[in-house]
PDB file of N, CA and C in Angstrom:
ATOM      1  N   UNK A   1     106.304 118.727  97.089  1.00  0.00           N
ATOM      2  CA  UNK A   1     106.906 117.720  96.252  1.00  0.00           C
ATOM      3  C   UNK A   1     106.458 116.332  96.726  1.00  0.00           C
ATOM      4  N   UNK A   2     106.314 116.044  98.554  1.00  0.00           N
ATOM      5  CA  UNK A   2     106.359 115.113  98.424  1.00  0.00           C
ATOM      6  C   UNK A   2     104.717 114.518  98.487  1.00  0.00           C
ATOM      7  N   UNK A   3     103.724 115.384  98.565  1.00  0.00           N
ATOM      8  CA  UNK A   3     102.213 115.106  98.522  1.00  0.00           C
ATOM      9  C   UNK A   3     102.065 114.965  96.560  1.00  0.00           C
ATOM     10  N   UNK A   4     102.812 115.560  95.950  1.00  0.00           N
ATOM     11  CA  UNK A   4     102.193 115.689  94.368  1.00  0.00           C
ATOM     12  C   UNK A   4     102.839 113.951  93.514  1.00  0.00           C
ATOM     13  N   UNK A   5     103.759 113.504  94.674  1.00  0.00           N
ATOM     14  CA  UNK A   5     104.053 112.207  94.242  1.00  0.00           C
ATOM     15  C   UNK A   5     103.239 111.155  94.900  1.00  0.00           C
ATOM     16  N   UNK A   6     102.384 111.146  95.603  1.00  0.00           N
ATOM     17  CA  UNK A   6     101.624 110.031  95.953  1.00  0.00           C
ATOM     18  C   UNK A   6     100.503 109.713  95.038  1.00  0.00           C
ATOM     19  N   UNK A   7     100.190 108.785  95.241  1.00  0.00           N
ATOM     20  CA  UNK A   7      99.365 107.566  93.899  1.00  0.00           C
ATOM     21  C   UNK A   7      98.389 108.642  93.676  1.00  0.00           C
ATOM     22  N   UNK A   8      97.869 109.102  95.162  1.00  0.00           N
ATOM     23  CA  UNK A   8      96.262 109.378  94.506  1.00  0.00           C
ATOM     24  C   UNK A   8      96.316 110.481  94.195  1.00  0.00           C
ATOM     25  N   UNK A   9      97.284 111.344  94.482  1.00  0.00           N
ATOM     26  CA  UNK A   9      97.509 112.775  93.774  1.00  0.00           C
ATOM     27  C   UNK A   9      97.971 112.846  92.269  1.00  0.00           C
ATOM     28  N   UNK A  10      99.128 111.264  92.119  1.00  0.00           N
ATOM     29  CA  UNK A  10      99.099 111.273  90.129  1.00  0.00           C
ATOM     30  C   UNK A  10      98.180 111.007  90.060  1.00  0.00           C
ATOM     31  N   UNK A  11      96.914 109.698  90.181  1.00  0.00           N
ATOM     32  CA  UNK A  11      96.064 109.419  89.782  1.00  0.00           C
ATOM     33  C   UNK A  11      95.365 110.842  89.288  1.00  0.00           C
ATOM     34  N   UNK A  12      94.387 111.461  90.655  1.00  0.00           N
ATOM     35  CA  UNK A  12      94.035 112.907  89.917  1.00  0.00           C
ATOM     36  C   UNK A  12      94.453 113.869  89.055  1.00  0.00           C
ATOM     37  N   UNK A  13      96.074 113.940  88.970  1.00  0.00           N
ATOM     38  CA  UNK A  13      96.555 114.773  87.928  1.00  0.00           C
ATOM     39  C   UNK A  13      96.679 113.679  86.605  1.00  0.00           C
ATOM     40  N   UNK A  14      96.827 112.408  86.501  1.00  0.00           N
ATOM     41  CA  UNK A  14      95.960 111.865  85.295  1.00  0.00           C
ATOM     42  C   UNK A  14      95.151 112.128  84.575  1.00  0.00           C
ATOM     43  N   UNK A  15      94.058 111.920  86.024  1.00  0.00           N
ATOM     44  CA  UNK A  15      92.599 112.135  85.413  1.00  0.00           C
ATOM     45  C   UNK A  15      92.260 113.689  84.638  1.00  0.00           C
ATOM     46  N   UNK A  16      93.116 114.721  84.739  1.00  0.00           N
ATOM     47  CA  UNK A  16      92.648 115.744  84.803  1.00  0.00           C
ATOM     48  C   UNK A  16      93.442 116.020  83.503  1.00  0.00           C
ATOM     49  N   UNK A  17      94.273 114.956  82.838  1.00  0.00           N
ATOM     50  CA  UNK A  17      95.025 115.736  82.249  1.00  0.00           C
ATOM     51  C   UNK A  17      94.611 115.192  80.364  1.00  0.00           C
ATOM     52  N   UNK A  18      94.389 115.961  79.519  1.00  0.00           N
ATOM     53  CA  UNK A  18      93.966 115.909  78.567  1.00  0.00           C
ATOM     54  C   UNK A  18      95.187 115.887  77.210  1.00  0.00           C
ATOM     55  N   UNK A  19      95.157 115.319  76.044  1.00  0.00           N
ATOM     56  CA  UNK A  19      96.298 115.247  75.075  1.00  0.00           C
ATOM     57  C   UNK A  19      96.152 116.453  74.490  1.00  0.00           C
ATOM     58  N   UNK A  20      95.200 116.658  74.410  1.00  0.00           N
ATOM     59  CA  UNK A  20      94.810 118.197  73.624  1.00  0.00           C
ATOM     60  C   UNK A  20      94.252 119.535  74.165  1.00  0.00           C
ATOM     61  N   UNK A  21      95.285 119.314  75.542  1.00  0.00           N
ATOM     62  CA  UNK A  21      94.455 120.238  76.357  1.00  0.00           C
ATOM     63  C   UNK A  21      95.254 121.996  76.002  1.00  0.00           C
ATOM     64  N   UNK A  22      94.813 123.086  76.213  1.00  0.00           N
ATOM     65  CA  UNK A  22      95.392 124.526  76.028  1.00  0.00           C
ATOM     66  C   UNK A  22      95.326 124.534  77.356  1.00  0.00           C
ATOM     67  N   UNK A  23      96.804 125.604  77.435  1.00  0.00           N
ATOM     68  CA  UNK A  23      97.449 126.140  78.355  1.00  0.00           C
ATOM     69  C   UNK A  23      96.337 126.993  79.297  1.00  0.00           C
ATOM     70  N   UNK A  24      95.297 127.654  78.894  1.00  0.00           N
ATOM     71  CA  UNK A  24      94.441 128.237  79.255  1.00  0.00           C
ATOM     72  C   UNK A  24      93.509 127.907  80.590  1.00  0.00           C
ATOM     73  N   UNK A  25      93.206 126.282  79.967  1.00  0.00           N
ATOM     74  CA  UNK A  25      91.838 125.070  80.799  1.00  0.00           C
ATOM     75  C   UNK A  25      93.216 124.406  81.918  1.00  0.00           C
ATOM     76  N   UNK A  26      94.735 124.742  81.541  1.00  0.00           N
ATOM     77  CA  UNK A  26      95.447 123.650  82.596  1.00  0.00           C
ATOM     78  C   UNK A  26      95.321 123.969  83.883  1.00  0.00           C
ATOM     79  N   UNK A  27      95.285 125.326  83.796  1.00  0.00           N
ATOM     80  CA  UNK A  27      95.726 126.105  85.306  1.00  0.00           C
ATOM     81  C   UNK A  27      94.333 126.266  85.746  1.00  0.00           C
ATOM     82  N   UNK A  28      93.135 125.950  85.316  1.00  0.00           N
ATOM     83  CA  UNK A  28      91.969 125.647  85.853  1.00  0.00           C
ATOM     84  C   UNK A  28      91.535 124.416  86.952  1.00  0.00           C
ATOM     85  N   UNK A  29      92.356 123.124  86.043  1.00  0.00           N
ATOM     86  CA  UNK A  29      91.815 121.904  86.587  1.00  0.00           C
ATOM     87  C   UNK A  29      93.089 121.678  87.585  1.00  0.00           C
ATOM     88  N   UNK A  30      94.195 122.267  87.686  1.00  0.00           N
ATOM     89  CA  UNK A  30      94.854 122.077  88.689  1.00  0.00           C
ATOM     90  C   UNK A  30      94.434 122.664  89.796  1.00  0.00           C
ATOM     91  N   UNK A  31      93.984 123.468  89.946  1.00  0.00           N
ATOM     92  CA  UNK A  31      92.746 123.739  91.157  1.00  0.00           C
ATOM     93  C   UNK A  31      91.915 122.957  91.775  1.00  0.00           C
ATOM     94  N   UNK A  32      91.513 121.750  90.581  1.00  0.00           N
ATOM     95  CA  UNK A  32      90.417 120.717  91.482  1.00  0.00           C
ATOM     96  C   UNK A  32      91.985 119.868  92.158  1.00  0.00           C
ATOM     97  N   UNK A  33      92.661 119.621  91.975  1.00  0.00           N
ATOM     98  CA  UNK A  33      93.088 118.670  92.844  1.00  0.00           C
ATOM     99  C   UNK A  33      93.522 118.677  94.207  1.00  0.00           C
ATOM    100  N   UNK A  34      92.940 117.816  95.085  1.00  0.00           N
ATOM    101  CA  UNK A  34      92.774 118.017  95.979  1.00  0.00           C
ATOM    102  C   UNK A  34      94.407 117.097  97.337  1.00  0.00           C
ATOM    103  N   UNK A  35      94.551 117.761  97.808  1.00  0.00           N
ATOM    104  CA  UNK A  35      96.149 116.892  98.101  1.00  0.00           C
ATOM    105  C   UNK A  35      96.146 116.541  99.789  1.00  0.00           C
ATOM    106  N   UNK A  36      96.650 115.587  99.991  1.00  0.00           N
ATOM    107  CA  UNK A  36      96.202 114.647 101.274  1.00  0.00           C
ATOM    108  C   UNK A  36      96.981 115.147 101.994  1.00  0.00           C
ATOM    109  N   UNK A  37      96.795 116.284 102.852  1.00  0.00           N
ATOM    110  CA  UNK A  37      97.768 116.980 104.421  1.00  0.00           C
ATOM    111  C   UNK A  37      97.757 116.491 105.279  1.00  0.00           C
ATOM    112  N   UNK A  38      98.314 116.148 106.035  1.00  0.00           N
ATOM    113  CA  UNK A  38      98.383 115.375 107.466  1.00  0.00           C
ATOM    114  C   UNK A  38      97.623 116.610 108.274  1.00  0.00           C
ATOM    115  N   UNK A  39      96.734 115.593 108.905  1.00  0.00           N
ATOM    116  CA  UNK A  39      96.540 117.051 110.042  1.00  0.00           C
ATOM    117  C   UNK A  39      97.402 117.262 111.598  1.00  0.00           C
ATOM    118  N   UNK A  40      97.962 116.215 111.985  1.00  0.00           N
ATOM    119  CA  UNK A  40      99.231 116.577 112.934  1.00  0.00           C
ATOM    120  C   UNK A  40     100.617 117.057 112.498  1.00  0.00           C
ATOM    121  N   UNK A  41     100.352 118.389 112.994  1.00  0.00           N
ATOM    122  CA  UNK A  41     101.337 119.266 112.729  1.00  0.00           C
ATOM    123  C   UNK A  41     102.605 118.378 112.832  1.00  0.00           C
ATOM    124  N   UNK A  42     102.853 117.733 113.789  1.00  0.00           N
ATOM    125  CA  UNK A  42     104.370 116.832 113.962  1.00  0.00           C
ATOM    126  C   UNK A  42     104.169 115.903 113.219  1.00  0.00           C
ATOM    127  N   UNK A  43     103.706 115.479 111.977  1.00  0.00           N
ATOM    128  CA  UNK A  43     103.792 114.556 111.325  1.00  0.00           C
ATOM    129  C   UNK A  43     104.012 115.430 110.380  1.00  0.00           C
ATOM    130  N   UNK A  44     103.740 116.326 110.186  1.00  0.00           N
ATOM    131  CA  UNK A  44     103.675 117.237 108.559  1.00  0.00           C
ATOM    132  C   UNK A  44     105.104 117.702 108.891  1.00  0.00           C
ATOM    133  N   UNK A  45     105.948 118.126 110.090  1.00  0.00           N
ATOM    134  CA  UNK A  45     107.457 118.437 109.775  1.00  0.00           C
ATOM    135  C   UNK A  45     108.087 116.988 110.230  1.00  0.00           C
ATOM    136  N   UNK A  46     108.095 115.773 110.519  1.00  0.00           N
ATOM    137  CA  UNK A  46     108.272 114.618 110.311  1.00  0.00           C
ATOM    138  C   UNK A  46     108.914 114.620 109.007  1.00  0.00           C
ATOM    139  N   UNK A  47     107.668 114.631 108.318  1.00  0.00           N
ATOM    140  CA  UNK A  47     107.921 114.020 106.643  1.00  0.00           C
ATOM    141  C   UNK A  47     108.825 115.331 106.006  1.00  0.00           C
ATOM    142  N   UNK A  48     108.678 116.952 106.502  1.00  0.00           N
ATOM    143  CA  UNK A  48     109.239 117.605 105.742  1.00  0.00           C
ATOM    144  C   UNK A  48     110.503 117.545 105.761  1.00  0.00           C
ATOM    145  N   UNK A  49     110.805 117.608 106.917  1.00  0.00           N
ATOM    146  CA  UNK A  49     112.486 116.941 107.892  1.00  0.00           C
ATOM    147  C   UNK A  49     113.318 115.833 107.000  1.00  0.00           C
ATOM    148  N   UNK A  50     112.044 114.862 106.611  1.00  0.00           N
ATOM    149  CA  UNK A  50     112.483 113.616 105.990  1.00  0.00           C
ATOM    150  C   UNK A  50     113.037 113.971 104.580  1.00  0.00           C
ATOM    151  N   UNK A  51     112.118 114.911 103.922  1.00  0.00           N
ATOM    152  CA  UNK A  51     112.273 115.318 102.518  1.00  0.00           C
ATOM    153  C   UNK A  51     113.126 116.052 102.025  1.00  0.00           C
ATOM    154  N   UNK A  52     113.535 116.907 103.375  1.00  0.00           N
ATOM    155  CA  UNK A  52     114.723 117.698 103.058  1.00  0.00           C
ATOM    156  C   UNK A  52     115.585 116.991 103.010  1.00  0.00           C
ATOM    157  N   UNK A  53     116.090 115.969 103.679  1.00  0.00           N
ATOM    158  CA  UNK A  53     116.829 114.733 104.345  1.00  0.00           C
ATOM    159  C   UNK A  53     117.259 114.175 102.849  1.00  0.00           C
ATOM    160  N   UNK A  54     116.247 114.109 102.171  1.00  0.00           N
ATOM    161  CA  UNK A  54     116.654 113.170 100.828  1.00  0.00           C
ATOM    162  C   UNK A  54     116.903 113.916  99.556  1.00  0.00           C
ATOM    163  N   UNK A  55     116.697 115.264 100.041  1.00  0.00           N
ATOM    164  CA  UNK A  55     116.977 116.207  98.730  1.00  0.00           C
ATOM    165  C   UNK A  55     118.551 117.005  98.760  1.00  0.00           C
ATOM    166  N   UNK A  56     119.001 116.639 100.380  1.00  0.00           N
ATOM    167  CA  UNK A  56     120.119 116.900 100.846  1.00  0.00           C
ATOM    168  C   UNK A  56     120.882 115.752  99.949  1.00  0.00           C
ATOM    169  N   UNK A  57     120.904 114.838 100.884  1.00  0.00           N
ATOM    170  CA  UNK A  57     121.376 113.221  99.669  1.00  0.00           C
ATOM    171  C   UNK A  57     121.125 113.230  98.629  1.00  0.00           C
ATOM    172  N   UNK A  58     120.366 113.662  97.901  1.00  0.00           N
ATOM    173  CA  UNK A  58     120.100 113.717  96.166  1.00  0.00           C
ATOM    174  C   UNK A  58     121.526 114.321  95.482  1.00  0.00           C
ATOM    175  N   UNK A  59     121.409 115.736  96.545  1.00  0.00           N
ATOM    176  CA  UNK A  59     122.760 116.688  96.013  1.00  0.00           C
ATOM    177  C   UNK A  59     123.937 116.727  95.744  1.00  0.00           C
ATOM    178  N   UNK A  60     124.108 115.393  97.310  1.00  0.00           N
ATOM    179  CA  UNK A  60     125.362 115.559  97.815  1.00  0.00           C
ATOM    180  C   UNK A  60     125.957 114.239  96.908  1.00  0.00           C
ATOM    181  N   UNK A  61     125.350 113.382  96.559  1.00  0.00           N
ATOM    182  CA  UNK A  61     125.342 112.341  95.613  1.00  0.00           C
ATOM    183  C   UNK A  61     125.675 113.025  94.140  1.00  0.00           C
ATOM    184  N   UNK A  62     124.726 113.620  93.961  1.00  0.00           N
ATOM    185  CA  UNK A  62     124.931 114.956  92.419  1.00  0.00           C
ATOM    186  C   UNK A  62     126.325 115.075  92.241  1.00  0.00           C
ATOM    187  N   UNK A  63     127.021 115.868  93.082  1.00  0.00           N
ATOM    188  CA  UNK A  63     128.146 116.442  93.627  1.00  0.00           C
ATOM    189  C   UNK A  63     129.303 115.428  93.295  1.00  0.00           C
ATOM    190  N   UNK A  64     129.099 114.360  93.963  1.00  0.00           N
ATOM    191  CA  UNK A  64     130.074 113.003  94.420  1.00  0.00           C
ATOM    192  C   UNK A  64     130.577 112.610  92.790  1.00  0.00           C
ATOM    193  N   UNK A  65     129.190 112.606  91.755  1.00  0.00           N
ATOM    194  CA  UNK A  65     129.268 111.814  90.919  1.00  0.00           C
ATOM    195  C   UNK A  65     129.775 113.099  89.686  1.00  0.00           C
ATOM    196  N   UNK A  66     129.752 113.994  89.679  1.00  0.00           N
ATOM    197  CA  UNK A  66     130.327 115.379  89.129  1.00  0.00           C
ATOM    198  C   UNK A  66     131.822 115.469  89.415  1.00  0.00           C
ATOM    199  N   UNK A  67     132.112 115.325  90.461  1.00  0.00           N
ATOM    200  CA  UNK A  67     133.234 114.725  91.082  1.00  0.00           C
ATOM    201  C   UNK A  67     134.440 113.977  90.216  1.00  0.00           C
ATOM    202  N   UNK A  68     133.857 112.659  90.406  1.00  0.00           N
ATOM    203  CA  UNK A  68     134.008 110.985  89.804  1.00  0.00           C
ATOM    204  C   UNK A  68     134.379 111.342  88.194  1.00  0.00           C
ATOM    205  N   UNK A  69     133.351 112.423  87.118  1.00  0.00           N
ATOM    206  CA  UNK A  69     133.146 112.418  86.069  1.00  0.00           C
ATOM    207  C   UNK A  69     133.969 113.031  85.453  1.00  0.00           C
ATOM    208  N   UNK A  70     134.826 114.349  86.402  1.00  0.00           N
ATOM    209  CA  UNK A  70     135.708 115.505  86.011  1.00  0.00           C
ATOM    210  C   UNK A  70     136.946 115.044  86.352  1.00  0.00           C
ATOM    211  N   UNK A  71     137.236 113.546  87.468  1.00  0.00           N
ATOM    212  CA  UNK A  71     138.842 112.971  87.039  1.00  0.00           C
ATOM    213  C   UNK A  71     138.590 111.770  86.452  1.00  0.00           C
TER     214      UNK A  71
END
């Protein structure tokens, strides 16, 4: 999730992406894209640590405001 949101990964899924494209050619060109991995292992669970971190807070926020809406 959090490599397919950086610039140059939309940029490439931009570039790749056609108005009139079939379901067929999509699952082709999502293959070329190529996605920027950290190569230190402690940086790659850094950020995953981090991501869980904010998908935890996404929820728990979800929750809060589900909450708020039902009194």
């Amino acid at each position: 999730m959090y490599l397919l949101n950086l610039d140059i990964v939309q940029r490439q899924i931009k570039a790749k992406t056609f108005v009139q494209a079939t379901i067929s050619t999509i699952g082709n060109r999502l293959d070329e894209i190529k996605l920027p991995v950290h190569a230190s292992k402690s940086q790659i669970e850094n950020i995953s640590k981090e991501v869980q971190a904010i998908i935890t807070e996404k929820a728990n926020l979800r929750e809060r405001a589900m909450k708020l809406y039902k009194n």
